[in-house]
C-alpha atoms as a PDB file:
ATOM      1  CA  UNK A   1     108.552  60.758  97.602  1.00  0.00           C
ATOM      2  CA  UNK A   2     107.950  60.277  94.088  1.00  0.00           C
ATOM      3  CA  UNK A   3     110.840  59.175  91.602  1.00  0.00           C
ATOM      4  CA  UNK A   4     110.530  60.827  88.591  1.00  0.00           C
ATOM      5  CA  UNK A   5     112.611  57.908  87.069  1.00  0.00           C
ATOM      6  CA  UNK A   6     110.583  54.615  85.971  1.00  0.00           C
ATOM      7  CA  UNK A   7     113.016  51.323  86.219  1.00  0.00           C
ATOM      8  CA  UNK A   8     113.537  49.758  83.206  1.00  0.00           C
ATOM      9  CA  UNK A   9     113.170  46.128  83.362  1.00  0.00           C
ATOM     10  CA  UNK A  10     115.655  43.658  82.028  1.00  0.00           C
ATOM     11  CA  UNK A  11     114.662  41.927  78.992  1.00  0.00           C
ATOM     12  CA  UNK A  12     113.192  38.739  78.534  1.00  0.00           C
ATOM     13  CA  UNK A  13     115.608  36.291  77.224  1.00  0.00           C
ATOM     14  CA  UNK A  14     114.848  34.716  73.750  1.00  0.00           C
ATOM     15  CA  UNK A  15     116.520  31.711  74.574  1.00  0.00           C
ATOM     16  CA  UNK A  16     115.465  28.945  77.217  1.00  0.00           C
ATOM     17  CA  UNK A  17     118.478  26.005  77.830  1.00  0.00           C
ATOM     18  CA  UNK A  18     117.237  23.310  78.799  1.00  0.00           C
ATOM     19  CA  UNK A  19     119.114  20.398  79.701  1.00  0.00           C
ATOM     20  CA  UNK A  20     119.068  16.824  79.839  1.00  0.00           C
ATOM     21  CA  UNK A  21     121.926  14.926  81.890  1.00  0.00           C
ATOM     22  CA  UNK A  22     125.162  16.727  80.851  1.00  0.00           C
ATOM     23  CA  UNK A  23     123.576  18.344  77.790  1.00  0.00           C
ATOM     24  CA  UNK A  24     121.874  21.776  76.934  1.00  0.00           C
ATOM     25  CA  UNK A  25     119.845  22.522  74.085  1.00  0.00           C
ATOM     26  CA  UNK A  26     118.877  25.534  73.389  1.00  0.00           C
ATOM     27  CA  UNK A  27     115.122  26.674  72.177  1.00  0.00           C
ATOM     28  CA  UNK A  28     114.194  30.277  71.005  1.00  0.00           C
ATOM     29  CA  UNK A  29     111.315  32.118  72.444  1.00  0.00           C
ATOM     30  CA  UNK A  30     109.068  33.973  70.656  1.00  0.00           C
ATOM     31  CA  UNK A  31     105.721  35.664  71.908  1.00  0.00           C
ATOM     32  CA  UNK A  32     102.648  35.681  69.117  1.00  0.00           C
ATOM     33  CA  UNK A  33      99.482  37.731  69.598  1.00  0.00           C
ATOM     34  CA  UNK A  34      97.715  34.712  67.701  1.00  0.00           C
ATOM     35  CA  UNK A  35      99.145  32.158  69.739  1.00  0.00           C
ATOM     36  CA  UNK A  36      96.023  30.343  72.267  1.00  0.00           C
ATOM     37  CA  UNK A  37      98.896  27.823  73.971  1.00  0.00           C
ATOM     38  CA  UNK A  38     102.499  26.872  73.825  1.00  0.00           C
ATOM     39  CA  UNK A  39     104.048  24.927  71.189  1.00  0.00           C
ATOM     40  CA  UNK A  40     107.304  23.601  69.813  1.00  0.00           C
ATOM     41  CA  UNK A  41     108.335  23.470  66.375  1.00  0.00           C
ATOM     42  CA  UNK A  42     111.323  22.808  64.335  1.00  0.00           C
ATOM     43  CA  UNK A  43     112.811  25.479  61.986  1.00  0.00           C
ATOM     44  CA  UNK A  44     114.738  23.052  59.748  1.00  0.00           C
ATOM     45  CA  UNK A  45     116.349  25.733  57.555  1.00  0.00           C
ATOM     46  CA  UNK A  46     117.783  27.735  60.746  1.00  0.00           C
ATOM     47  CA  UNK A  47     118.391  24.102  62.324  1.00  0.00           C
ATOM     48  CA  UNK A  48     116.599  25.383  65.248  1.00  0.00           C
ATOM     49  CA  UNK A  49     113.644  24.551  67.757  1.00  0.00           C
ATOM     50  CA  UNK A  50     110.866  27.549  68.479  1.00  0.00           C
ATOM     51  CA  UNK A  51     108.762  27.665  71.266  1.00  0.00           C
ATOM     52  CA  UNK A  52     105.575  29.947  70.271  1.00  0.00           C
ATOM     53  CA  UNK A  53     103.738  31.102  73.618  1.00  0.00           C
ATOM     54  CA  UNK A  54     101.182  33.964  73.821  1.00  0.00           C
ATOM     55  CA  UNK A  55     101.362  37.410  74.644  1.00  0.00           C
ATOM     56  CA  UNK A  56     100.710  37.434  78.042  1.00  0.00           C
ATOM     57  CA  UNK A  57     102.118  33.718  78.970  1.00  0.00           C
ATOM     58  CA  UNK A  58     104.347  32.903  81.602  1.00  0.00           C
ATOM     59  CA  UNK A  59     107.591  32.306  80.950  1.00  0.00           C
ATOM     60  CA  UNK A  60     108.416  30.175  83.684  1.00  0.00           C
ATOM     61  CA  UNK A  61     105.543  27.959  82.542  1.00  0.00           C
ATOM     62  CA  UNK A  62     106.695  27.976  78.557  1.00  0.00           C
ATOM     63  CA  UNK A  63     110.077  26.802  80.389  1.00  0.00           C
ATOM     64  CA  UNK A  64     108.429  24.541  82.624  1.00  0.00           C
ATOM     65  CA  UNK A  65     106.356  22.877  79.175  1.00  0.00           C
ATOM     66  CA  UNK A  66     109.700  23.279  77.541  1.00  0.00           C
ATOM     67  CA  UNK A  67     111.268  20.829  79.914  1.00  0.00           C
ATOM     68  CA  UNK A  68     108.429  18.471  80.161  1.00  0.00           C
ATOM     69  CA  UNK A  69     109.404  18.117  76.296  1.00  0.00           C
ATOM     70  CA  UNK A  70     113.008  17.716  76.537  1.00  0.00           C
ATOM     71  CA  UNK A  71     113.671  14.204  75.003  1.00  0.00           C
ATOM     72  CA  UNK A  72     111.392  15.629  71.836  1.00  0.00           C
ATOM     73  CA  UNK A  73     113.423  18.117  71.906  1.00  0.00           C
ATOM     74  CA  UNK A  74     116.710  16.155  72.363  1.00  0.00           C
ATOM     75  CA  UNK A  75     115.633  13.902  69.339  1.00  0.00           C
ATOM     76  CA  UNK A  76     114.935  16.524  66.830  1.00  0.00           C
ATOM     77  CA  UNK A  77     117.719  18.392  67.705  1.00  0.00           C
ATOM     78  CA  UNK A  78     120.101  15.075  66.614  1.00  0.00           C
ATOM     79  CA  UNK A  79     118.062  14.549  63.522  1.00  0.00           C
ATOM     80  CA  UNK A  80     119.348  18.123  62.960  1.00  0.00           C
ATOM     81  CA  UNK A  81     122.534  17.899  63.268  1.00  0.00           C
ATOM     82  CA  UNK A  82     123.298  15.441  59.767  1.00  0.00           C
ATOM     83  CA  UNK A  83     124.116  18.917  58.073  1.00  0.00           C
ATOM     84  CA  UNK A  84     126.660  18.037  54.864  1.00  0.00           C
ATOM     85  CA  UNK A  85     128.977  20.373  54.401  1.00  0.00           C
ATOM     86  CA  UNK A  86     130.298  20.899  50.709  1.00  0.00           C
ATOM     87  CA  UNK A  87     133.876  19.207  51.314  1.00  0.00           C
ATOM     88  CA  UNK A  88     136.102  16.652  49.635  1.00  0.00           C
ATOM     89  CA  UNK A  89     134.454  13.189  49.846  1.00  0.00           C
ATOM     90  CA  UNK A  90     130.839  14.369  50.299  1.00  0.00           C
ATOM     91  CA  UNK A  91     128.192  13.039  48.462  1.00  0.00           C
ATOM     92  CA  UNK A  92     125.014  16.057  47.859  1.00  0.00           C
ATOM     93  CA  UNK A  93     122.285  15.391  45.100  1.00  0.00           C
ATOM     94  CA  UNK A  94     122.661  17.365  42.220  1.00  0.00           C
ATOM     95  CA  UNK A  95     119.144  17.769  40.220  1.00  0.00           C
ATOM     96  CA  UNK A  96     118.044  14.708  42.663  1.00  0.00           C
ATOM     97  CA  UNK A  97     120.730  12.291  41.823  1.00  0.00           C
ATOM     98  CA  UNK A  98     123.944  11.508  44.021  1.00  0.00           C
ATOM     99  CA  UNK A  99     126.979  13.219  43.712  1.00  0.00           C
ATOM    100  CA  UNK A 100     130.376  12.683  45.258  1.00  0.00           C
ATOM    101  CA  UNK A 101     132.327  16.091  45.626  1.00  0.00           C
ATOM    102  CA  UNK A 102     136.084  15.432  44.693  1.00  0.00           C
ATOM    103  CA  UNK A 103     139.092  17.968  45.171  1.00  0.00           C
ATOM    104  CA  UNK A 104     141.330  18.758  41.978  1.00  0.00           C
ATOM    105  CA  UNK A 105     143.963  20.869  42.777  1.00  0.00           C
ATOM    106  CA  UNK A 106     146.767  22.283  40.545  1.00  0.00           C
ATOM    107  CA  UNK A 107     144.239  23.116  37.821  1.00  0.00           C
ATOM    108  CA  UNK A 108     142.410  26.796  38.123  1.00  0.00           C
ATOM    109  CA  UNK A 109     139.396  26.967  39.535  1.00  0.00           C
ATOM    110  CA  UNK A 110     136.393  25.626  38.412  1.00  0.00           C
ATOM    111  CA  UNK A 111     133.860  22.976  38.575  1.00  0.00           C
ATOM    112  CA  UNK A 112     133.092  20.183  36.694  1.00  0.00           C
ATOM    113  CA  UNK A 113     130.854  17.035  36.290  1.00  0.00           C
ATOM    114  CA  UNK A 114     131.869  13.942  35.554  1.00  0.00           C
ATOM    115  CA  UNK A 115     130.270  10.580  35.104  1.00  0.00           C
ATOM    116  CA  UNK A 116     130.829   7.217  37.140  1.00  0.00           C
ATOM    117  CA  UNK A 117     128.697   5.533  40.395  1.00  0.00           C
ATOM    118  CA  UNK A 118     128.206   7.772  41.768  1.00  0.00           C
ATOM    119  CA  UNK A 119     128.488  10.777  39.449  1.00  0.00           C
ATOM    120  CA  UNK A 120     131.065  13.283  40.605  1.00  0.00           C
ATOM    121  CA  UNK A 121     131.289  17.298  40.925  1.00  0.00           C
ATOM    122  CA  UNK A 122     135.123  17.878  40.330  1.00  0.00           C
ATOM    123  CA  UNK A 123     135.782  20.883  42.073  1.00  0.00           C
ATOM    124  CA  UNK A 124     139.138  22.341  41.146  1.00  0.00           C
ATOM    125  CA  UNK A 125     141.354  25.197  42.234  1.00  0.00           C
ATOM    126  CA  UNK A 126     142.548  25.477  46.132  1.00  0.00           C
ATOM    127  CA  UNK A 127     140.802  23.243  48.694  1.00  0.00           C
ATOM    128  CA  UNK A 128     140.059  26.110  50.621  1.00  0.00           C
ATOM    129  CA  UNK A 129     137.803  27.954  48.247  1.00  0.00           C
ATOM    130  CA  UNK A 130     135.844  24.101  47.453  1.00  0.00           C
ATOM    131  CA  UNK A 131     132.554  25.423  49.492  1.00  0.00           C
ATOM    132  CA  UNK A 132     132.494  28.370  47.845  1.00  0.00           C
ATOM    133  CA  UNK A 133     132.708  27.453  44.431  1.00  0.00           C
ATOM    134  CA  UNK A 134     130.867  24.667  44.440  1.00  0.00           C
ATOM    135  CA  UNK A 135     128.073  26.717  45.818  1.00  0.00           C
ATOM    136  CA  UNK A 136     128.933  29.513  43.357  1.00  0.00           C
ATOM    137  CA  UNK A 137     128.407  26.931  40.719  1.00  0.00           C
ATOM    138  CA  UNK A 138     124.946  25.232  41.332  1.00  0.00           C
ATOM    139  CA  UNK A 139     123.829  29.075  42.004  1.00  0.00           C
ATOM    140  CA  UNK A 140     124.904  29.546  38.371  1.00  0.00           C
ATOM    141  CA  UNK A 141     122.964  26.317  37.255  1.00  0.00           C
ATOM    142  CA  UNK A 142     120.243  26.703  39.378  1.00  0.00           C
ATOM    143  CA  UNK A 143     119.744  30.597  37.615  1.00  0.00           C
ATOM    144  CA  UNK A 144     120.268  29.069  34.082  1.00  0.00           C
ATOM    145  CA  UNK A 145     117.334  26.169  34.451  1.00  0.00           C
ATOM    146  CA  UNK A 146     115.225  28.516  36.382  1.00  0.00           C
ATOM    147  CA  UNK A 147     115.496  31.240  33.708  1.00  0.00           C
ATOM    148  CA  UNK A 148     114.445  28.521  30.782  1.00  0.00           C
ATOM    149  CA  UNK A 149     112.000  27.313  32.719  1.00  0.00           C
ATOM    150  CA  UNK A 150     110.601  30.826  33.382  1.00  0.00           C
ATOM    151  CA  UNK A 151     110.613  31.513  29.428  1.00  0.00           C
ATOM    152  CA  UNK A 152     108.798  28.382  28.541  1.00  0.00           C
ATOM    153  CA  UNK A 153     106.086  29.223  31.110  1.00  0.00           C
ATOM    154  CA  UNK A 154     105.443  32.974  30.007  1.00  0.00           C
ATOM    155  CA  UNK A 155     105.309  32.207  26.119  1.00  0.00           C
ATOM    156  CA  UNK A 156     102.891  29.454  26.897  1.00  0.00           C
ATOM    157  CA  UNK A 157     101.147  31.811  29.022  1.00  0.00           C
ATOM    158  CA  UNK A 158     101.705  35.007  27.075  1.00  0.00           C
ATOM    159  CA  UNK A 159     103.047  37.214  29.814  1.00  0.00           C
ATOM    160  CA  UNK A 160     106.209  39.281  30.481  1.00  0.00           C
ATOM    161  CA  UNK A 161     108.150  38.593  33.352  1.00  0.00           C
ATOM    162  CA  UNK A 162     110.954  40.587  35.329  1.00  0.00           C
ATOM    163  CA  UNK A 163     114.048  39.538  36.570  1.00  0.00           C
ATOM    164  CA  UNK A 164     115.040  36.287  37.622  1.00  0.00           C
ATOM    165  CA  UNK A 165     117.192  35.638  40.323  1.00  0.00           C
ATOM    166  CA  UNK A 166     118.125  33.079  42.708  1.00  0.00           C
ATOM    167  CA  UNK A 167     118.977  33.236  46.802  1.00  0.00           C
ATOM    168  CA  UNK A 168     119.024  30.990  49.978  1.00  0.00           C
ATOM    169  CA  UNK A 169     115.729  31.456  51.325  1.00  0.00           C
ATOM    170  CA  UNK A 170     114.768  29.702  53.956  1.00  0.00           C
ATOM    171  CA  UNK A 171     110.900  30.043  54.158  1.00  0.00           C
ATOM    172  CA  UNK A 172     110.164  30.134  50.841  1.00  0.00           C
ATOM    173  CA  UNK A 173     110.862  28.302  47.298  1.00  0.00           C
ATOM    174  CA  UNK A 174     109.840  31.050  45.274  1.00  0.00           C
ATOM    175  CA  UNK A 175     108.448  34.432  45.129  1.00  0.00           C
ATOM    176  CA  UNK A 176     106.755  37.026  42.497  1.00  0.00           C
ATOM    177  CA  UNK A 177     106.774  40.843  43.010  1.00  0.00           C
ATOM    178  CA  UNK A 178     104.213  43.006  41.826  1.00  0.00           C
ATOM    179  CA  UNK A 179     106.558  44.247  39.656  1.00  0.00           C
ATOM    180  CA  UNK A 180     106.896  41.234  37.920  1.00  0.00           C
ATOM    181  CA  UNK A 181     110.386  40.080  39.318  1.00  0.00           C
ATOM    182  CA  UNK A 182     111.020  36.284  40.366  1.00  0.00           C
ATOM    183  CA  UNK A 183     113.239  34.870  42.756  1.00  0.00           C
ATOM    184  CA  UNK A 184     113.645  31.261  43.780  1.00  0.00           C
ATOM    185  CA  UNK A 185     116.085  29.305  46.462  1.00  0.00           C
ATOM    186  CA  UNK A 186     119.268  28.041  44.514  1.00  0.00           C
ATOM    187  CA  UNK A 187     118.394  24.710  46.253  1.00  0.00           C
ATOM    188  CA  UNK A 188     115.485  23.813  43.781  1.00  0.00           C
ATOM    189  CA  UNK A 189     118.794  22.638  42.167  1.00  0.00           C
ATOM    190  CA  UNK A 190     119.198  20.017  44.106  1.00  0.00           C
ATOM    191  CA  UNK A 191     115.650  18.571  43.717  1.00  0.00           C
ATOM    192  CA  UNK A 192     114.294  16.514  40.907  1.00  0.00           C
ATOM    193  CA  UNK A 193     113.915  18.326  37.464  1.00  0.00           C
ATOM    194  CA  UNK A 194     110.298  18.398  37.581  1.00  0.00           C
ATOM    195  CA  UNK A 195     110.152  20.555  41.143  1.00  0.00           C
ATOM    196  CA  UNK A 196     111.995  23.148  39.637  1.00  0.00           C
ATOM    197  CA  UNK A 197     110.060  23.069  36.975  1.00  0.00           C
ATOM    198  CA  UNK A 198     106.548  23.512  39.086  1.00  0.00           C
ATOM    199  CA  UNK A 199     108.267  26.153  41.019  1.00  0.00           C
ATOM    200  CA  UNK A 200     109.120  28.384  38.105  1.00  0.00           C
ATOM    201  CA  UNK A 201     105.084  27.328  36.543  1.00  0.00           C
ATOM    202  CA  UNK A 202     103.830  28.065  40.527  1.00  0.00           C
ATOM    203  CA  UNK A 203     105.459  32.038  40.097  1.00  0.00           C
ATOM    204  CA  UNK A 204     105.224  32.533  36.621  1.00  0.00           C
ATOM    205  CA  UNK A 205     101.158  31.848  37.785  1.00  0.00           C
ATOM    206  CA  UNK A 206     100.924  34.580  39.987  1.00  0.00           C
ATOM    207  CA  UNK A 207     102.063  37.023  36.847  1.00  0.00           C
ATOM    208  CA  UNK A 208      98.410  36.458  35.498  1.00  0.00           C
ATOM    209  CA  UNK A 209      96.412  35.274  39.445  1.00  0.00           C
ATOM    210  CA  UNK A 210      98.815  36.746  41.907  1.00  0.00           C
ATOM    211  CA  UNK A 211      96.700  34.992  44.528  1.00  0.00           C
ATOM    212  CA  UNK A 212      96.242  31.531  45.455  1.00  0.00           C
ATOM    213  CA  UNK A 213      92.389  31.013  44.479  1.00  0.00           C
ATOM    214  CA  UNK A 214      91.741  28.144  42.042  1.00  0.00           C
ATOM    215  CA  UNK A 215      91.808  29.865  38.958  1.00  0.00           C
ATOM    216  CA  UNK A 216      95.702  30.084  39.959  1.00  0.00           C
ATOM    217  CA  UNK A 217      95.825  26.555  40.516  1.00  0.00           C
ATOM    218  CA  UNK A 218      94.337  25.398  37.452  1.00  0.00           C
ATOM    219  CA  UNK A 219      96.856  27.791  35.727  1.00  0.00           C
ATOM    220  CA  UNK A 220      99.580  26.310  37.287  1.00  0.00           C
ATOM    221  CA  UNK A 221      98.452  22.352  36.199  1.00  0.00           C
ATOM    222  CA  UNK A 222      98.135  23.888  32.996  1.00  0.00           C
ATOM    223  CA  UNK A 223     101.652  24.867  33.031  1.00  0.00           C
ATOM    224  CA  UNK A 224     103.166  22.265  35.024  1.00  0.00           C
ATOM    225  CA  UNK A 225     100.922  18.629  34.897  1.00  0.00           C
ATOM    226  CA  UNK A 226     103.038  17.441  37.910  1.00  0.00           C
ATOM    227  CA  UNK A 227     102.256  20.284  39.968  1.00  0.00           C
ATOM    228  CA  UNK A 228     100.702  18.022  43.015  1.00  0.00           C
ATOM    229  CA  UNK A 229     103.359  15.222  42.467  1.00  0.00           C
ATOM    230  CA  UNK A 230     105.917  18.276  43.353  1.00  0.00           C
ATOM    231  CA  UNK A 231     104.145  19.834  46.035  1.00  0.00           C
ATOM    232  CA  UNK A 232     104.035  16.467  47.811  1.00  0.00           C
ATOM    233  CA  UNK A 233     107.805  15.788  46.810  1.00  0.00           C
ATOM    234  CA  UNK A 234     108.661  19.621  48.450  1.00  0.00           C
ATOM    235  CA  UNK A 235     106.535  18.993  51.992  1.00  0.00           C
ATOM    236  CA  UNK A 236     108.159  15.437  52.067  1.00  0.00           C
ATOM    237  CA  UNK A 237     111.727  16.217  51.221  1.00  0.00           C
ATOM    238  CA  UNK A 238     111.923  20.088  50.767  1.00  0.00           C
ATOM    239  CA  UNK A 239     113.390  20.913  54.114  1.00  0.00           C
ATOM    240  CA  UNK A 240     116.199  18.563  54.017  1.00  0.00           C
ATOM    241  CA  UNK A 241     117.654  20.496  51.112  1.00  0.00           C
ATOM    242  CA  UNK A 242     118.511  22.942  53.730  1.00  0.00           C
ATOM    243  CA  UNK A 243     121.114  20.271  55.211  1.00  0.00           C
ATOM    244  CA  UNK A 244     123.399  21.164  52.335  1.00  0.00           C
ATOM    245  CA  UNK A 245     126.689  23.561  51.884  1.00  0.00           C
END
């Protein structure tokens, strides 16, 4: 007889463990039509490790290559896990230069810099609400720099921009709409001065080239003279700006 009912088949997991000793780490999955072989690679903004197979690979084989890579994976997986949390005591760079974060209390809340060695970010108000208003706060100075630095670009350029705003991104620094509106990770305000600065030049750019062709690359030297000093500061150092808050 004929069922008239086709099983449906579990689904794959996403997730292979794979373990080493008494430990497990965990890698995602993820099948890619343009993928010719199985690799591993570390998503440092989702603190993560991928393992790209294609289409039609085995999965007991991208577990079996998986586990033939374990101490890699083992290793990067510990170089992940020096996150920072914004707390009393912590020291995060602030526009590339160290900051300690100290608690205030009894004083309503805000935050505040102060000099010394190091520098400090005074964070006042209840202890509980520190991570969020320090975050709050270099979101509000990361959106004041990146908005000068967007009207310096387009009057030396003579374009019109759209809105400016700022967001955790993790796969990109910056982006421009066809409408005109630019958005950029807060984090740029953690880097040196002069990587913000090429990141606001790199999308103010794309309001006159909105391609990457060299007529946009000469525009954005132009603009920013230390474009290539920043691009090599962002692939060096860029993704550790996601160990933050």
């Amino acid at each position: 007889m004929i069922s008239l009912f086709r099983r449906t088949l579990p689904p794959e997991p996403v997730q292979i463990d794979v373990r080493i000793g008494a430990a497990t780490y965990p890698v995602m999955v993820r099948r890619l039509a343009s993928a010719r072989r199985y690799t591993l690679r570390v998503r440092t903004a989702q603190r993560d490790i991928v393992l790209s197979m294609p289409t039609r690979g085995s999965l007991a084989t991208a577990r079996a290559f998986a586990e033939k890579h374990a101490g890699w994976i083992a290793l990067r997986l510990a170089k992940l896990s020096h996150d920072v949390s914004f707390a009393d005591g912590a020291t995060v760079p602030y526009r590339d230069v160290s900051h300690r974060i100290e608690h205030r209390g009894g004083v309503r809340g805000t935050v505040k810099l102060e000099a010394g060695s190091p520098p400090v970010l005074a964070v006042f108000g209840d202890i509980n609400h520190l991570p969020r208003r320090l975050t709050d706060w270099l979101k509000k100075q990361a959106l004041k720099e990146l908005q000068a630095a967007v009207t310096r670009h387009t009057t030396a350029l003579g374009v019109k921009h759209g809105p400016v705003s700022v967001k955790d991104t993790a796969s990109r620094w910056g982006s421009c709409s066809s409408s005109g509106a630019l958005s950029f990770s807060w984090r740029l305000i953690l880097a040196p001065p002069f990587v913000l600065d090429y990141l606001a030049a790199h999308e103010v750019s794309h309001l006159r080239e909105m391609n990457h062709s060299p007529r946009f690359w000469r525009l954005c030297r132009q603009l920013c003279p230390r474009t290539d000093e920043a691009k090599a500061w962002l692939k060096a150092h860029g993704a550790g700006l996601h160990r933050y808050g």
